[in-house]
N, C-alpha and C. Protein backbone atom coordinates (compact mmCIF):
# COMPACT_ATOMS: atom_id res chain seq x y z
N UNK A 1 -22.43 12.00 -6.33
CA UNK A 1 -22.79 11.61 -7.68
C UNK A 1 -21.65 10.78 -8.28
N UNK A 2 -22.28 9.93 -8.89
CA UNK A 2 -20.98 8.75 -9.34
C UNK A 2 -20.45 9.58 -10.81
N UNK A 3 -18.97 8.96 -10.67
CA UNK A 3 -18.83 9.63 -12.00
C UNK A 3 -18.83 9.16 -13.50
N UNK A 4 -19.04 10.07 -14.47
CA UNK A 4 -19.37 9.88 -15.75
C UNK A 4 -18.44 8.65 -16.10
N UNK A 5 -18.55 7.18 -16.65
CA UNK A 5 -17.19 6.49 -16.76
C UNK A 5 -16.98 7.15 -18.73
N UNK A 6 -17.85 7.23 -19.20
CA UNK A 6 -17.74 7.83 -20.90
C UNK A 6 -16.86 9.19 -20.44
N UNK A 7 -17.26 10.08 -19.92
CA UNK A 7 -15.91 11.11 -19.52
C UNK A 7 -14.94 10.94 -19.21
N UNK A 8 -14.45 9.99 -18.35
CA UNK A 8 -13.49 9.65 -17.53
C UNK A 8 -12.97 8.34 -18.92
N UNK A 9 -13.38 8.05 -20.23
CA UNK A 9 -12.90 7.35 -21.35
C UNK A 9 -12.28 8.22 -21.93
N UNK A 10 -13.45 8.97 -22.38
CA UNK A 10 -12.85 10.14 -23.75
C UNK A 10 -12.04 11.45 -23.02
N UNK A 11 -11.61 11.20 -21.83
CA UNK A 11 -10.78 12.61 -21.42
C UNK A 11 -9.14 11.80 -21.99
N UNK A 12 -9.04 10.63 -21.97
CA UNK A 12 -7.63 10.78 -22.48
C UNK A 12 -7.91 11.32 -24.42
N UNK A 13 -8.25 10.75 -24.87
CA UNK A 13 -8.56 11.26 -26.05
C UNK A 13 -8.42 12.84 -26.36
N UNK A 14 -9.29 13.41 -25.56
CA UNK A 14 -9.32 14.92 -25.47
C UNK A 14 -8.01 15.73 -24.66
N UNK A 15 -7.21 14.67 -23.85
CA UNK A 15 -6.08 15.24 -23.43
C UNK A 15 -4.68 15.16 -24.90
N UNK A 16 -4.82 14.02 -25.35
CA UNK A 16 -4.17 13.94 -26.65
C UNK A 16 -4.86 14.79 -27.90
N UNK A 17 -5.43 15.48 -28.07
CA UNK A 17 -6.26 16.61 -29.05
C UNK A 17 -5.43 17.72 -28.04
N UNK A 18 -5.49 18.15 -27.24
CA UNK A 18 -5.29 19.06 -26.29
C UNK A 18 -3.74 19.21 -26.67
N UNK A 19 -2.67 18.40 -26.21
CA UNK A 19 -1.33 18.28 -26.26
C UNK A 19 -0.72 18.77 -27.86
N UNK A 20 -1.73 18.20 -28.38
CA UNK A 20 -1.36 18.23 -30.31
C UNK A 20 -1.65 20.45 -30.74
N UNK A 21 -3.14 20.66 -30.04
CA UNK A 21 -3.43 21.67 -29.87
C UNK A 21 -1.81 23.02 -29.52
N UNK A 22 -1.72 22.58 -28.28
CA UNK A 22 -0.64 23.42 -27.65
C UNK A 22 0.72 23.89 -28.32
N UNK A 23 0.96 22.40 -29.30
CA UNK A 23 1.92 22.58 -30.13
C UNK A 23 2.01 23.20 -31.71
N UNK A 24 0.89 23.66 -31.30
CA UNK A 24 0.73 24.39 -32.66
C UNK A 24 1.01 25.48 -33.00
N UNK A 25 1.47 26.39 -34.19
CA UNK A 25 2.59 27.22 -34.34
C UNK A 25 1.92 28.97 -33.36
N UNK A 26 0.57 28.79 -33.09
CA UNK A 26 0.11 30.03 -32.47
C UNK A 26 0.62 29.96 -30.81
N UNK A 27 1.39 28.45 -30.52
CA UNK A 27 1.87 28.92 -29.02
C UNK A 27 3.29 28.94 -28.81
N UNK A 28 4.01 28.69 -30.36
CA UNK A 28 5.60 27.93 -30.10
C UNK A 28 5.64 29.14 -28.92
N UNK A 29 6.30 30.62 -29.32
CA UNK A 29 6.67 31.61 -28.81
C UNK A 29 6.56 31.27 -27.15
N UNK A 30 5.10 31.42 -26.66
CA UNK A 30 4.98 31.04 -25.32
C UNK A 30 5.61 29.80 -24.40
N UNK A 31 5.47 28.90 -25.53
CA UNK A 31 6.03 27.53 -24.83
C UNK A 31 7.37 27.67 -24.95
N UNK A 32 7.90 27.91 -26.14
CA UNK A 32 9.51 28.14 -25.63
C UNK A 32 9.92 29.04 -24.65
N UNK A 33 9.05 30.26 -24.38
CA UNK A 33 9.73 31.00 -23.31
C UNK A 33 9.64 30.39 -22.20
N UNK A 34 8.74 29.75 -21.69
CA UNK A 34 8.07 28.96 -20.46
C UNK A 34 8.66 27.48 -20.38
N UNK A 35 9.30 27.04 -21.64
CA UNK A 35 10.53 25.78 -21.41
C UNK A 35 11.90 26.71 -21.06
N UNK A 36 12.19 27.63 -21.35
CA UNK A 36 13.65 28.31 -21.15
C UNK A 36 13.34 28.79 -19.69
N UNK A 37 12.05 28.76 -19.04
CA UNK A 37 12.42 29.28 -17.60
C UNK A 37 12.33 28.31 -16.76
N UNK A 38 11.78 27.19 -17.12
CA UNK A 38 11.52 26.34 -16.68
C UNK A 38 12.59 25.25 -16.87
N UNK A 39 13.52 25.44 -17.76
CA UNK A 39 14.77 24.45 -17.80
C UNK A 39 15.74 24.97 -18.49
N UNK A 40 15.54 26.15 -19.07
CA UNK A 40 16.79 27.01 -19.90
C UNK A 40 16.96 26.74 -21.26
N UNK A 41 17.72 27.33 -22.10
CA UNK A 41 17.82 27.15 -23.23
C UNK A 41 17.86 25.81 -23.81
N UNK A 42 18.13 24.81 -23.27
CA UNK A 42 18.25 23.20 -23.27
C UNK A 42 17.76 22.58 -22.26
N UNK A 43 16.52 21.82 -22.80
CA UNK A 43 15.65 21.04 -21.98
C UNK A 43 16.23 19.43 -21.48
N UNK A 44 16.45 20.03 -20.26
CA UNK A 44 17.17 18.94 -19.30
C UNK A 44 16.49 18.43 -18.16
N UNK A 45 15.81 17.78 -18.87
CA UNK A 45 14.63 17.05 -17.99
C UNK A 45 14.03 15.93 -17.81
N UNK A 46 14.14 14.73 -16.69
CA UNK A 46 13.54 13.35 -17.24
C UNK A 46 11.95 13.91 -17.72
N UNK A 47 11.41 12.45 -18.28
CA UNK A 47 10.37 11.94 -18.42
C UNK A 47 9.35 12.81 -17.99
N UNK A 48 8.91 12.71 -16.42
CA UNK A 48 8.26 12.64 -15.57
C UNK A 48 8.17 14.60 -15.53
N UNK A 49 9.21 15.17 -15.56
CA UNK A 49 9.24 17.24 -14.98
C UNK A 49 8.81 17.52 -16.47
N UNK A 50 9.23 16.44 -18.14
CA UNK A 50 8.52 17.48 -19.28
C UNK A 50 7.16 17.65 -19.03
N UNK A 51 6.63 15.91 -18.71
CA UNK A 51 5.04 15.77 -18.90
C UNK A 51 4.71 16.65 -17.94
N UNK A 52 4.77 16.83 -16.88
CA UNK A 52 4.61 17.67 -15.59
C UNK A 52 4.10 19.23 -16.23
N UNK A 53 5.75 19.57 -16.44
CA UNK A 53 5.74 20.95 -17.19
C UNK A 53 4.22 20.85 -18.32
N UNK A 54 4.46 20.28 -19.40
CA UNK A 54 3.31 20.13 -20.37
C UNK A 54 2.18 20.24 -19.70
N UNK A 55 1.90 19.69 -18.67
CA UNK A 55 0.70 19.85 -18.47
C UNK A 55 -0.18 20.91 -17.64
N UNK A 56 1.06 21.28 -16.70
CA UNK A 56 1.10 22.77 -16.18
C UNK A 56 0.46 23.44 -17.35
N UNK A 57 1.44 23.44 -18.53
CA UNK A 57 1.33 24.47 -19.47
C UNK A 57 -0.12 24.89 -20.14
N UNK A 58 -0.31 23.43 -20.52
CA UNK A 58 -2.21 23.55 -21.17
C UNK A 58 -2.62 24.15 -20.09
N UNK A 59 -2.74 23.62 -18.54
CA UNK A 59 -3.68 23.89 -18.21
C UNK A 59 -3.86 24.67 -17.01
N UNK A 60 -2.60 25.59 -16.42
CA UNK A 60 -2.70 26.64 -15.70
C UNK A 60 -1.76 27.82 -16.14
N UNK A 61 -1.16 27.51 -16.87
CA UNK A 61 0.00 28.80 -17.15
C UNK A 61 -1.03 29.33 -17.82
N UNK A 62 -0.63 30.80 -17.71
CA UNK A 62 -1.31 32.22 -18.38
C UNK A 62 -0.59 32.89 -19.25
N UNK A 63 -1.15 32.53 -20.45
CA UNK A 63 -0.72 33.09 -21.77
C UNK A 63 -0.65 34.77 -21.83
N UNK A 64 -0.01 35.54 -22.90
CA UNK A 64 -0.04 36.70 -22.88
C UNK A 64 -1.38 37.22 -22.66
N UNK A 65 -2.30 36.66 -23.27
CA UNK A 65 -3.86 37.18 -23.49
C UNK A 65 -4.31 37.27 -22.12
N UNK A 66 -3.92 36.35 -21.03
CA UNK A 66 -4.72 35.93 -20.06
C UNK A 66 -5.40 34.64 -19.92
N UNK A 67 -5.14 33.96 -21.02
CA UNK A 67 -5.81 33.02 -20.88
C UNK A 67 -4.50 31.64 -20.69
N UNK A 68 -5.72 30.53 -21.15
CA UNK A 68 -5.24 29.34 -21.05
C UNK A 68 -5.25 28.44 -21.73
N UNK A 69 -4.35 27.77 -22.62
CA UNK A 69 -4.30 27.12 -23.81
C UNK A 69 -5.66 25.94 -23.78
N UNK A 70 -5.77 25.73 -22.83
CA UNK A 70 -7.14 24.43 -22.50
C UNK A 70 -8.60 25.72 -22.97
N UNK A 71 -8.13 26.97 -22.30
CA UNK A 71 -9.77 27.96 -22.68
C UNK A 71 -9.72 28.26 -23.90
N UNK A 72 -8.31 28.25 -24.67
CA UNK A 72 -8.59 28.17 -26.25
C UNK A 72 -8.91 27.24 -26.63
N UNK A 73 -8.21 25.91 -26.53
CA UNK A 73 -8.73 24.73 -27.11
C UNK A 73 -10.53 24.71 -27.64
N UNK A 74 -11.28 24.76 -26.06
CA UNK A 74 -12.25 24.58 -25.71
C UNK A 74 -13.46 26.03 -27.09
N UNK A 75 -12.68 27.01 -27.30
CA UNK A 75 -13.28 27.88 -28.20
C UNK A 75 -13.17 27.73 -29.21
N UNK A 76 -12.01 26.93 -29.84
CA UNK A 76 -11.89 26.65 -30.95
C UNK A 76 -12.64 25.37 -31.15
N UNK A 77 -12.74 24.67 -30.17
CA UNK A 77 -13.85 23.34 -30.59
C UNK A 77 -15.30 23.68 -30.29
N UNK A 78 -16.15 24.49 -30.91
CA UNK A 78 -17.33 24.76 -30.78
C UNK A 78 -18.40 23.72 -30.54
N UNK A 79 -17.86 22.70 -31.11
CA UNK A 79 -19.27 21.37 -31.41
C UNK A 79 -18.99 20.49 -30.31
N UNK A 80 -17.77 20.59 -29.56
CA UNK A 80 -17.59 19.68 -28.26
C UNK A 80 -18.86 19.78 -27.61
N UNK A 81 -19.13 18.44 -26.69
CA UNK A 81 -20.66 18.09 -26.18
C UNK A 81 -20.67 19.20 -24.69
N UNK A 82 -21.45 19.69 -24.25
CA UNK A 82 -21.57 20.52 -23.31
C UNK A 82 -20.99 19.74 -22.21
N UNK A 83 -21.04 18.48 -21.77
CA UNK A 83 -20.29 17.74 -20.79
C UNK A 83 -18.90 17.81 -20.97
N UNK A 84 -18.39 17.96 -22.40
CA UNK A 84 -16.82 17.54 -22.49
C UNK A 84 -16.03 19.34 -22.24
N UNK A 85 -16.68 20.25 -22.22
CA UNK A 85 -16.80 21.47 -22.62
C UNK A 85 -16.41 21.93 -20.21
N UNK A 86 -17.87 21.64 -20.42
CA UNK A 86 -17.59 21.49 -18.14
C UNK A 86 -16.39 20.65 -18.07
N UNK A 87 -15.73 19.31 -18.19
CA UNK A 87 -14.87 18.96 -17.51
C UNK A 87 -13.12 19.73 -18.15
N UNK A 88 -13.51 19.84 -19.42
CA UNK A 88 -11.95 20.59 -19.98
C UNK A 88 -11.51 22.17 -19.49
N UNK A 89 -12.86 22.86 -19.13
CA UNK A 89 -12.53 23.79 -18.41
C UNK A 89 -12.48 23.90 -17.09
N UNK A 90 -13.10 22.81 -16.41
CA UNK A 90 -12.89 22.15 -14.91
C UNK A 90 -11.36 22.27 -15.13
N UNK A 91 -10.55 21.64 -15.91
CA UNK A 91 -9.61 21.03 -15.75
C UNK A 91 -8.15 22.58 -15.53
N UNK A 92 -9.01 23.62 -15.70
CA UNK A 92 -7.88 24.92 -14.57
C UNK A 92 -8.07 24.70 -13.46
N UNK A 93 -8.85 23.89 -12.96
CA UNK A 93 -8.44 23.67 -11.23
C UNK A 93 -8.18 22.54 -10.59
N UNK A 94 -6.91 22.36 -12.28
CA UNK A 94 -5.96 20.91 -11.05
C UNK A 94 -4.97 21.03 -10.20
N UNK A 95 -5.30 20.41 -9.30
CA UNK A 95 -4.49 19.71 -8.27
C UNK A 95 -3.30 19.17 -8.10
N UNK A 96 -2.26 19.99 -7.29
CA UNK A 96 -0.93 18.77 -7.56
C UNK A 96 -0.47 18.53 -6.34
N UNK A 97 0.25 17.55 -5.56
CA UNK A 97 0.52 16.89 -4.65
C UNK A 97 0.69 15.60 -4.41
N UNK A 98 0.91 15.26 -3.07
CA UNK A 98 1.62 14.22 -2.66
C UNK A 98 0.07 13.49 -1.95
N UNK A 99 0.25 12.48 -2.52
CA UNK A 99 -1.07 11.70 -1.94
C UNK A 99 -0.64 9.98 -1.36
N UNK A 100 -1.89 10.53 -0.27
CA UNK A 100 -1.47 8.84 0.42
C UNK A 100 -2.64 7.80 0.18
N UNK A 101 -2.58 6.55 -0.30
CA UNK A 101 -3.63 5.70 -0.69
C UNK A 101 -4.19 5.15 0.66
N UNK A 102 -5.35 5.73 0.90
CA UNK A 102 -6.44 5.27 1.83
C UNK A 102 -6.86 3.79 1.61
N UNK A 103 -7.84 3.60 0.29
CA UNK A 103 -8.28 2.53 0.27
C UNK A 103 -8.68 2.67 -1.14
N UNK A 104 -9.16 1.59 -1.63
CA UNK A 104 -9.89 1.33 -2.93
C UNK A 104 -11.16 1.39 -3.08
N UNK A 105 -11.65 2.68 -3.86
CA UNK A 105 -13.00 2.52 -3.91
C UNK A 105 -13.66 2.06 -5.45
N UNK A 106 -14.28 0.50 -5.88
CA UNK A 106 -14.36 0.59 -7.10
C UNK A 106 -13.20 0.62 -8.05
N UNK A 107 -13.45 1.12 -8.95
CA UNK A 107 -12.29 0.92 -9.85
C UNK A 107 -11.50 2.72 -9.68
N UNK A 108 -11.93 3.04 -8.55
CA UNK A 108 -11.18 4.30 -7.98
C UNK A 108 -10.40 4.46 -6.71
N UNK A 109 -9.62 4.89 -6.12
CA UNK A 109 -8.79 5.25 -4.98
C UNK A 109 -9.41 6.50 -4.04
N UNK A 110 -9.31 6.08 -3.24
CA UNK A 110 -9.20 6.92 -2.14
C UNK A 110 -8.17 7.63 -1.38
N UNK A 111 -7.63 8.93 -1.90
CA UNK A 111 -6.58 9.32 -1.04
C UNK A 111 -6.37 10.26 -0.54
N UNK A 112 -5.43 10.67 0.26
CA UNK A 112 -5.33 12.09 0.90
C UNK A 112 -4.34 13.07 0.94
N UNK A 113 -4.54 14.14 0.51
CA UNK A 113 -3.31 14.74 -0.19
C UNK A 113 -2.89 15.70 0.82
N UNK A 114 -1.51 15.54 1.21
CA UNK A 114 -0.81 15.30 2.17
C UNK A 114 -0.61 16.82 2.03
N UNK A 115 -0.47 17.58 1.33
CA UNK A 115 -0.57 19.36 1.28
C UNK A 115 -1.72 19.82 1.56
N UNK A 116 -2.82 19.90 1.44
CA UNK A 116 -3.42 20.07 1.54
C UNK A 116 -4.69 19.50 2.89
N UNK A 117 -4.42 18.15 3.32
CA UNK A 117 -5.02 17.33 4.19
C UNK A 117 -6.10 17.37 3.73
N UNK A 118 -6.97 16.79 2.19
CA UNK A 118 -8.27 16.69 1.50
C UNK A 118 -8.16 15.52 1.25
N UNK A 119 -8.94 14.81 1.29
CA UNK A 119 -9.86 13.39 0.33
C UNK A 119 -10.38 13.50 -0.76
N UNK A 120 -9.44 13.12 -2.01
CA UNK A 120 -9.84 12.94 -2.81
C UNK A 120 -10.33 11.56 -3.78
N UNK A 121 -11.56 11.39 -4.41
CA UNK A 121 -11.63 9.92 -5.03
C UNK A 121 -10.90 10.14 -6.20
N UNK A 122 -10.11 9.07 -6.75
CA UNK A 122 -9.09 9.04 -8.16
C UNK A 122 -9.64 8.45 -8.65
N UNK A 123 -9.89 8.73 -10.00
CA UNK A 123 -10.01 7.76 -10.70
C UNK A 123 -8.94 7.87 -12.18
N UNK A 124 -8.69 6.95 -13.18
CA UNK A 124 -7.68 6.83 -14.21
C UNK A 124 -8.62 6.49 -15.63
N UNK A 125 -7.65 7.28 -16.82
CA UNK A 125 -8.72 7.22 -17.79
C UNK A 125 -7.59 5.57 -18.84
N UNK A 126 -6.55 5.00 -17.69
CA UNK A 126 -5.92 4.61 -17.87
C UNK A 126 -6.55 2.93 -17.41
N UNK A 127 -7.67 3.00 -16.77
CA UNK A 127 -8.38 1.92 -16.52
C UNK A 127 -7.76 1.65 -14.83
N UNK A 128 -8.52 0.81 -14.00
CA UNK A 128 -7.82 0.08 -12.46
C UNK A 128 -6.62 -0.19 -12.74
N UNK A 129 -5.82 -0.68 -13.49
CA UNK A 129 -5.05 -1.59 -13.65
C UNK A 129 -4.18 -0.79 -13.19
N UNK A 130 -4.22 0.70 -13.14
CA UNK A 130 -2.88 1.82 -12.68
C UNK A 130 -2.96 1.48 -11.77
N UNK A 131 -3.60 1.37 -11.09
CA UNK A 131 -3.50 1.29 -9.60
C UNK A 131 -3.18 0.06 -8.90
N UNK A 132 -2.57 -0.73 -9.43
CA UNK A 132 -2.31 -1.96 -8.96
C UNK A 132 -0.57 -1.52 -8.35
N UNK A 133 -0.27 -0.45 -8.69
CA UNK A 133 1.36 0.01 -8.52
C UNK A 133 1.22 0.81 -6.98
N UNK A 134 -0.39 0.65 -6.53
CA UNK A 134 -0.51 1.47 -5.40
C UNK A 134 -0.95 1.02 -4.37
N UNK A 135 -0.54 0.12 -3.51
CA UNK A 135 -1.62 -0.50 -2.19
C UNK A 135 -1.95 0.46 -1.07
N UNK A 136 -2.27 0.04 -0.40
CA UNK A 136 -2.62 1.11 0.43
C UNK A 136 -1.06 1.68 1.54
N UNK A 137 -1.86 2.75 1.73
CA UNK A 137 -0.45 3.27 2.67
C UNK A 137 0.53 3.92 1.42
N UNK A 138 0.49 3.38 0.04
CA UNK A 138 1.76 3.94 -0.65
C UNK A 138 1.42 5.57 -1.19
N UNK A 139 2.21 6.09 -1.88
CA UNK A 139 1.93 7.26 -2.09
C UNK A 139 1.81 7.74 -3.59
N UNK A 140 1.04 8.67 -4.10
CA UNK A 140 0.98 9.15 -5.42
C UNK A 140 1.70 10.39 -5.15
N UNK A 141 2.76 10.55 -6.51
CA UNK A 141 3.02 12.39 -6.63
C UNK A 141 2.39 12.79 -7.65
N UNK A 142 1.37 13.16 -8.05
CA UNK A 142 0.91 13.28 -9.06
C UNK A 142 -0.24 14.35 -9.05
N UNK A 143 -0.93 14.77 -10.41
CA UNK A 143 -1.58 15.96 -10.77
C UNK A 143 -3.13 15.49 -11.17
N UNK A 144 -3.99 16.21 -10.51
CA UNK A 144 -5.21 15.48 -10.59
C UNK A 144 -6.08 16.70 -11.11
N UNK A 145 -7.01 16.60 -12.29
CA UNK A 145 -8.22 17.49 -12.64
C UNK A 145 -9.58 17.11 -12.15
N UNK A 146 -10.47 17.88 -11.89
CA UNK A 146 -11.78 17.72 -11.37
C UNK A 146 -12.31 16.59 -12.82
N UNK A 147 -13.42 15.91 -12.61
CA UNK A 147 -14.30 14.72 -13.25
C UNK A 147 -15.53 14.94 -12.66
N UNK A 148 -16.56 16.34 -12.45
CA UNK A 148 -17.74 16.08 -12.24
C UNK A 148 -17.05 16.72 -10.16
N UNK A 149 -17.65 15.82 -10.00
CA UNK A 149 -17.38 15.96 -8.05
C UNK A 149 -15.99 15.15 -7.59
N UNK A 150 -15.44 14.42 -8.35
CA UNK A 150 -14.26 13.47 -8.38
C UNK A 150 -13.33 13.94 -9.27
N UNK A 151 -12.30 13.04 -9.10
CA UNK A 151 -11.15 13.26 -9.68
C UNK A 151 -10.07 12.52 -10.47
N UNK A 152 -9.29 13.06 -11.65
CA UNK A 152 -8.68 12.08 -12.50
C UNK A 152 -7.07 12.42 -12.56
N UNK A 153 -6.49 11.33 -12.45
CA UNK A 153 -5.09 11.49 -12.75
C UNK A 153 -4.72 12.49 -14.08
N UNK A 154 -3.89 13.42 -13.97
CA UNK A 154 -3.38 13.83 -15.15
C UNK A 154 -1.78 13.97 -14.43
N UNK A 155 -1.22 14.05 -15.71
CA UNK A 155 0.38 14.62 -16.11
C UNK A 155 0.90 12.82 -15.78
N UNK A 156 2.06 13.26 -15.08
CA UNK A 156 3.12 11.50 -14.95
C UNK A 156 2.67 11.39 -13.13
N UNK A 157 2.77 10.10 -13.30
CA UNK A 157 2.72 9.27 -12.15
C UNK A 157 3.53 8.64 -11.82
N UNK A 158 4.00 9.33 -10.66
CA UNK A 158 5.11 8.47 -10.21
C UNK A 158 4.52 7.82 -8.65
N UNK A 159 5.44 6.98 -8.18
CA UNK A 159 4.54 6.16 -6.38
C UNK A 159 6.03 6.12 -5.59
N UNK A 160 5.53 6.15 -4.52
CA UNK A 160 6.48 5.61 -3.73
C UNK A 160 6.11 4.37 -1.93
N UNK A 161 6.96 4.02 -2.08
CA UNK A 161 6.33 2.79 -1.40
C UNK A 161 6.04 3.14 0.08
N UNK A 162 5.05 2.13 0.90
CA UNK A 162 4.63 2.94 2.02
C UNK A 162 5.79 3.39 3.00
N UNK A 163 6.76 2.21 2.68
CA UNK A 163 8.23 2.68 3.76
C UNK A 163 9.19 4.11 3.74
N UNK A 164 8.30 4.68 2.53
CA UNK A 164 9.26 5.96 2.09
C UNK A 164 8.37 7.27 2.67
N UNK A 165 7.55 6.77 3.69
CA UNK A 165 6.75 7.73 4.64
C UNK A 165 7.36 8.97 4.93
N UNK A 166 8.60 8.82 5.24
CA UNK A 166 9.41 10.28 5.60
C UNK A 166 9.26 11.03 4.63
N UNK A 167 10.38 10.52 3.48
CA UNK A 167 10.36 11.09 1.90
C UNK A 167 9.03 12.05 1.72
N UNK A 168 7.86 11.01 1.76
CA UNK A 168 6.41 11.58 1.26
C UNK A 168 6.31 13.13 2.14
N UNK A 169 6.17 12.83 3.06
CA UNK A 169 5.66 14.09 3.99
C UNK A 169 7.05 15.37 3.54
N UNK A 170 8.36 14.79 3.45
CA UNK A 170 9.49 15.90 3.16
C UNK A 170 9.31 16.66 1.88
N UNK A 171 8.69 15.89 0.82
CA UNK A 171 8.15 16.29 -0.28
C UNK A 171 6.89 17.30 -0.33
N UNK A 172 6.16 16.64 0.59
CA UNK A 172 4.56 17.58 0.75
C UNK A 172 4.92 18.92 1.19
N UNK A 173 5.93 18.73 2.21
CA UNK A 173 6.29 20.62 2.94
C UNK A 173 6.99 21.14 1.97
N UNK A 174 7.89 20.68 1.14
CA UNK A 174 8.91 21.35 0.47
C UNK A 174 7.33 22.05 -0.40
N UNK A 175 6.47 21.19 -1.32
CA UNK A 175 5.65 22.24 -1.84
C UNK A 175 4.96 22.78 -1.26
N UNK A 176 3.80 22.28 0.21
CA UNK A 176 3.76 24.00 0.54
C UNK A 176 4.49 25.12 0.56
N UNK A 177 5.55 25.11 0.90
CA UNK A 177 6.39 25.88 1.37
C UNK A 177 6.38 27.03 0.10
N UNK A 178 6.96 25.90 -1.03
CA UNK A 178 6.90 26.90 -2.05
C UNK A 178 5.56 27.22 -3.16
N UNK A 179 4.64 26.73 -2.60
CA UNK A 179 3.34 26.70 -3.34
C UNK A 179 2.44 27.13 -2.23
N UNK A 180 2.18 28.07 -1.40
CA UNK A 180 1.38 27.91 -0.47
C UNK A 180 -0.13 27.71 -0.67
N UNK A 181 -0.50 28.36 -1.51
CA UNK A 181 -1.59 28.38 -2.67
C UNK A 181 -1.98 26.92 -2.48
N UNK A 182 -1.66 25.86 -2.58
CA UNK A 182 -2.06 24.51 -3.14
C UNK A 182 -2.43 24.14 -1.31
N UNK A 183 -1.79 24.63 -0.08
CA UNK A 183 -2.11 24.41 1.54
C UNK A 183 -3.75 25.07 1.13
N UNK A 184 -3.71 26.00 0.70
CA UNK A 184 -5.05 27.21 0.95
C UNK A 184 -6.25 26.29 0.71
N UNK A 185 -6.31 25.76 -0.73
CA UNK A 185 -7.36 24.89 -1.07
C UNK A 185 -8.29 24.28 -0.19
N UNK A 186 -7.22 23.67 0.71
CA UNK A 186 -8.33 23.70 2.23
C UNK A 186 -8.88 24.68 2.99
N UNK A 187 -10.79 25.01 3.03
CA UNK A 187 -11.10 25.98 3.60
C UNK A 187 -10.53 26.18 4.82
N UNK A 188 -10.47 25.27 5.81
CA UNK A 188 -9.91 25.15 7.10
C UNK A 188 -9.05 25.67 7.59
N UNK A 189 -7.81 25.74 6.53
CA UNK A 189 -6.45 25.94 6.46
C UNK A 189 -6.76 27.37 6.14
N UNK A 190 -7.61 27.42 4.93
CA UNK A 190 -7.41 29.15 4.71
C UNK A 190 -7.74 29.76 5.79
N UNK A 191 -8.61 29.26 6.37
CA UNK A 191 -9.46 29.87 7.99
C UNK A 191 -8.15 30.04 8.73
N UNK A 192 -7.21 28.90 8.91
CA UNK A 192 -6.64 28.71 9.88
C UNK A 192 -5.48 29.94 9.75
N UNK A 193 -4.90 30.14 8.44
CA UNK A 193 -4.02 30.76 8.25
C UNK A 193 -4.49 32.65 8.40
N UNK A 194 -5.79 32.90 7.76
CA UNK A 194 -5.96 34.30 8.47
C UNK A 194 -5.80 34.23 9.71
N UNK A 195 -6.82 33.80 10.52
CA UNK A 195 -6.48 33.68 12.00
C UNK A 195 -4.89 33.57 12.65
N UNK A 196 -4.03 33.39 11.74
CA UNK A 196 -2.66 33.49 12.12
C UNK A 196 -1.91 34.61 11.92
């Protein structure tokens, strides 16, 4: 199924409602504890590990309640359209890893995420034009939420060029290693790993 391009518009919109959301005085408590473990009393962090962190935060860290600042969002916006409602709560089962650009599909990518060994289609609510920083062979490190059956860039994007092949793959084990969880995602792998 092709994907929604009006979703894949208004999700940055709803990611900026979202961000504004998080910072609001019912989560300081949580978010400061979860910036102090995550970088200590003084946040010493480029660019690229806050947005990272931030976006972890909306949308998989587990609040005292159990929940997830994206499953509040989503309750407190009652009148959101039942489509925007499926992809913001889709969006607890993003994806993070090291991806290699297959090919261009459309104004989407084709790639394969090197932890996991899955194919995923990308797409950006940032328009093609991101992807002009990506030819094939190069690599994405970056955090991706479900869009329907596909998938959208979230958090920072960073690339690295196809010659930094080693790098990529040294990067991919270092997070299995410490994420094994994100290897599992592949049924195969989960297969493979009971059987071990």
């Amino acid at each position: 199924m092709a994907v929604n391009q009006q979703l894949v518009d208004r999700s940055g919109e709803l990611k900026r409602d979202l961000l504004a959301f998080a910072w609001e005085p019912r989560f300081s408590h949580e978010v400061r504890a979860a910036l102090d473990e995550r970088f200590g009393p003084v946040v010493v962090g480029d660019e690229a590990e806050v947005a990272d962190f931030l976006d972890h935060f909306m949308l998989l860290h587990r609040l005292s309640d159990g929940s997830t600042v994206v499953e509040h969002f989503v309750a407190a916006h009652p009148d959101l359209p039942e489509a925007e409602r499926e992809m913001l709560l889709g969006w607890r089962n993003a994806v993070e890893g090291i991806f290699e650009v297959q090919r261009p599909m459309g104004d989407a990518l084709v790639a394969l995420n090197l932890v996991d060994e899955m194919e995923y289609l990308v797409h950006s609510n940032m328009g093609p034009r991101v992807f002009r920083q990506t030819p094939d062979s190069s690599f994405l490190i970056a955090g991706l939420v479900p869009i329907g059956d596909e998938w959208l860039l979230s958090g920072y994007l960073r690339t690295l060029p196809a010659s930094a092949r080693a790098d990529a793959h040294r990067l991919a084990l270092d997070l299995s290693v410490h994420h094994p969880s994100l290897v599992f995602r592949n049924p195969e792998k989960l297969e493979q790993g009971w059987r071990l």
